[in-house]
N, C-alpha and C. Protein backbone atom coordinates (compact mmCIF):
# COMPACT_ATOMS: atom_id res chain seq x y z
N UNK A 1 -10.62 31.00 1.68
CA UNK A 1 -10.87 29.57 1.89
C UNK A 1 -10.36 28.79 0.68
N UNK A 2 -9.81 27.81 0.95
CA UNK A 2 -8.78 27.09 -0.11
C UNK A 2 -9.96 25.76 -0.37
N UNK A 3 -9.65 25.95 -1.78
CA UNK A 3 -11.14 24.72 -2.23
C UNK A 3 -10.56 24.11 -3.73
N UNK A 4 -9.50 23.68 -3.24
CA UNK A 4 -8.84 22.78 -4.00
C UNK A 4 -8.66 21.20 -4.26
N UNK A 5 -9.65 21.06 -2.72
CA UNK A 5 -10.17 19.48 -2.11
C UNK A 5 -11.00 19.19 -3.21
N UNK A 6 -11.96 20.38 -3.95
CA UNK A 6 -12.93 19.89 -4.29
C UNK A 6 -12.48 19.61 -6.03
N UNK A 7 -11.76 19.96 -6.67
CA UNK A 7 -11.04 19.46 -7.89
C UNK A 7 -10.42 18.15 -7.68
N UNK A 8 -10.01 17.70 -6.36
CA UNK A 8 -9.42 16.15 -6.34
C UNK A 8 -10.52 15.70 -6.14
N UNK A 9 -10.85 16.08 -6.02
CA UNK A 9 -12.81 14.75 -6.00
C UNK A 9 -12.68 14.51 -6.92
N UNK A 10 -13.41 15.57 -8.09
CA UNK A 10 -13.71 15.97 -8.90
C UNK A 10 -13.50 15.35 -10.21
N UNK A 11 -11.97 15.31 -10.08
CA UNK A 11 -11.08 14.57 -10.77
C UNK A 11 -10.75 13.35 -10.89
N UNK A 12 -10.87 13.04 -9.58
CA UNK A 12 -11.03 11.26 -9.19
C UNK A 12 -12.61 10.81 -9.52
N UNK A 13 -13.37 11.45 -9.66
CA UNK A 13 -15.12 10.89 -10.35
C UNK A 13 -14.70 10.94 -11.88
N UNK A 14 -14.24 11.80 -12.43
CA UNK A 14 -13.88 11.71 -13.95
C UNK A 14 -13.02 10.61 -14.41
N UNK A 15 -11.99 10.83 -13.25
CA UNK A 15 -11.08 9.53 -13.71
C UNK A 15 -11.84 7.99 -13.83
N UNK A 16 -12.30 7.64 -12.84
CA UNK A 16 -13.04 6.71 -13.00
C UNK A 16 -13.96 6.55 -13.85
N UNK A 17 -15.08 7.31 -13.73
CA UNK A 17 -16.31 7.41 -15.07
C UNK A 17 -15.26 7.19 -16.60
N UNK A 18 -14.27 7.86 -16.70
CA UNK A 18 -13.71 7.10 -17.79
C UNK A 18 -12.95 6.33 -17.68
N UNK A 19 -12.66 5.61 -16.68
CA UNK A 19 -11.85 3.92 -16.54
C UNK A 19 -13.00 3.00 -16.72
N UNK A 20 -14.08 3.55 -16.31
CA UNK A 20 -15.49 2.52 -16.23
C UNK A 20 -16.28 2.64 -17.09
N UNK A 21 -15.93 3.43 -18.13
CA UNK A 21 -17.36 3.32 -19.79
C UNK A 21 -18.38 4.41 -19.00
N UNK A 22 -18.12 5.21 -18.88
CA UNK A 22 -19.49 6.01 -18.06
C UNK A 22 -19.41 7.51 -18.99
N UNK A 23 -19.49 7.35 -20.32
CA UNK A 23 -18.85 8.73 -20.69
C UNK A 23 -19.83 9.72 -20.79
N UNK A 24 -21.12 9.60 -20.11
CA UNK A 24 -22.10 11.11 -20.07
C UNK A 24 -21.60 11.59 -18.74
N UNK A 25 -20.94 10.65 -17.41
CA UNK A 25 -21.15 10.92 -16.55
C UNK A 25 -20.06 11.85 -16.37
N UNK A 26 -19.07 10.92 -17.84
CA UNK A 26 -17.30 11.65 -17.28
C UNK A 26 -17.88 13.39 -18.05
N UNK A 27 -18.33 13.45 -18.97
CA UNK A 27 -19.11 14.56 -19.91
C UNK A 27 -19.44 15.88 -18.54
N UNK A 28 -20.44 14.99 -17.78
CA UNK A 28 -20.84 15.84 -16.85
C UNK A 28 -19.99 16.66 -15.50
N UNK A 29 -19.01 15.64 -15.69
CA UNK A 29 -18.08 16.09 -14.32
C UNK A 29 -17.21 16.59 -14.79
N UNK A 30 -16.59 16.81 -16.09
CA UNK A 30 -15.96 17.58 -16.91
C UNK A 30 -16.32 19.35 -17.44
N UNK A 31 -17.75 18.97 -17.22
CA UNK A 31 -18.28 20.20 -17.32
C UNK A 31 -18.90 20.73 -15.68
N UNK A 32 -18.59 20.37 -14.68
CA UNK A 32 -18.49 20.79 -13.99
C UNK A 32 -17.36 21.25 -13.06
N UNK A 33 -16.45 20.49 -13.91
CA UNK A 33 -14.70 20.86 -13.41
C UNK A 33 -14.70 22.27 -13.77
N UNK A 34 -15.16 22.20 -14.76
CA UNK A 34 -15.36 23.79 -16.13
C UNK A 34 -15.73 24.78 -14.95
N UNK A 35 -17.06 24.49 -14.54
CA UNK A 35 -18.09 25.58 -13.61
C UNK A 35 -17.34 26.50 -12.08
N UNK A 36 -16.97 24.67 -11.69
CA UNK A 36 -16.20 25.25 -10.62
C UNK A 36 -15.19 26.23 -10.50
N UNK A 37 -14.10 26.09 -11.75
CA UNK A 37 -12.83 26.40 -12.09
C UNK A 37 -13.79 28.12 -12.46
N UNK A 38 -14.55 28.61 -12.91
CA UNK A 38 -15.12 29.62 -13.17
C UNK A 38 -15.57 30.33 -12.10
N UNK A 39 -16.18 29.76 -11.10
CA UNK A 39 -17.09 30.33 -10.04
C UNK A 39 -16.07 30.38 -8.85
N UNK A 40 -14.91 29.38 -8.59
CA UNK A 40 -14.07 29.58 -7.85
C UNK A 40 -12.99 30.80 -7.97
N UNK A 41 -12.62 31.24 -9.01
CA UNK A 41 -11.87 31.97 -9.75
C UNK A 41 -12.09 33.34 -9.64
N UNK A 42 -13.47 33.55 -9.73
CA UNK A 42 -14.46 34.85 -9.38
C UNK A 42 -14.66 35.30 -8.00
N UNK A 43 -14.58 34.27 -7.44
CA UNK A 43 -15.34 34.40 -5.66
C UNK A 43 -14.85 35.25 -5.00
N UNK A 44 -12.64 35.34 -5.06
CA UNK A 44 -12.21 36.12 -3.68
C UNK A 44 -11.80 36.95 -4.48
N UNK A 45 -11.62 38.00 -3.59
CA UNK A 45 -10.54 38.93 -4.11
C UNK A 45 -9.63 39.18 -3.23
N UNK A 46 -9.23 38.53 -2.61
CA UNK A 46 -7.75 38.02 -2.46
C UNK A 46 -6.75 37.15 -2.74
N UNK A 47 -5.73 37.91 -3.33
CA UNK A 47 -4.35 36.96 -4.29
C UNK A 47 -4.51 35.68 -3.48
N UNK A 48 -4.22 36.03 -2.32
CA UNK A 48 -3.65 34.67 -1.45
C UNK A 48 -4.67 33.97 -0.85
N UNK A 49 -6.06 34.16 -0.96
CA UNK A 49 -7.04 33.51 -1.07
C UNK A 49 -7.44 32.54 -2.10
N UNK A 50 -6.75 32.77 -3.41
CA UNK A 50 -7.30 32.00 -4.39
C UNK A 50 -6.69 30.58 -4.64
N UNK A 51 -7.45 29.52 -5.09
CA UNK A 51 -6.61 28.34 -5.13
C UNK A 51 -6.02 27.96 -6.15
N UNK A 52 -5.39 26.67 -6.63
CA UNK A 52 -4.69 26.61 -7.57
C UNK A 52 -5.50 25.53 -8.54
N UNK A 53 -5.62 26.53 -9.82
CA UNK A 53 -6.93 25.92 -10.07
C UNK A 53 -6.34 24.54 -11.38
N UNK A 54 -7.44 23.63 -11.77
CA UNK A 54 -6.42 22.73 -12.31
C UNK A 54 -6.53 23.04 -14.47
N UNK A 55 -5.53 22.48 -14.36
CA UNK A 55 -5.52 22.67 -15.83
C UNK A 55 -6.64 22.57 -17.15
N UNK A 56 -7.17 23.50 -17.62
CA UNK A 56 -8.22 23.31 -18.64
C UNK A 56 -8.06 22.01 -19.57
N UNK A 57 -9.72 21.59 -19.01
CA UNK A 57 -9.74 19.95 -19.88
C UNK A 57 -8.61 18.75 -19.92
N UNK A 58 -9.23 17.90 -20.01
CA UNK A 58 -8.84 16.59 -19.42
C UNK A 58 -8.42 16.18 -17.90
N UNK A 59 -8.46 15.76 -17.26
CA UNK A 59 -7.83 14.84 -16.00
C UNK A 59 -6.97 15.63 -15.93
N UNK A 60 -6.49 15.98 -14.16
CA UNK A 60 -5.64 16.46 -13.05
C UNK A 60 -4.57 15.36 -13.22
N UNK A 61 -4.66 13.87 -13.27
CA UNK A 61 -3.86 13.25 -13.01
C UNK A 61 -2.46 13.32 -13.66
């Protein structure tokens, strides 16, 4: 299952929280970019199951 939808969220809540002064919130969704990128990474064990995960720290964009 491809769960790569959930890093463009993810990324788009960070982006904003730091366009908008929100920096515990961007803090928090940063460290949950972290979690996901960990727990997603672990889950399959299949090559072609796994998604493409996004670059450590800072914004996707």
């Amino acid at each position: 299952m491809r769960h790569d939808w959930v890093f463009d969220v993810l990324s788009d809540l960070l982006s904003y929280a730091t366009r908008n002064g929100l920096p515990r919130l961007a803090s928090k969704v940063s460290e949950t970019i972290d979690e996901a990128r960990s727990e997603i990474a672990g889950a399959g064990d299949d090559p072609d199951d796994q998604p493409t995960l996004p670059p450590k720290g800072g914004t996707m964009h």
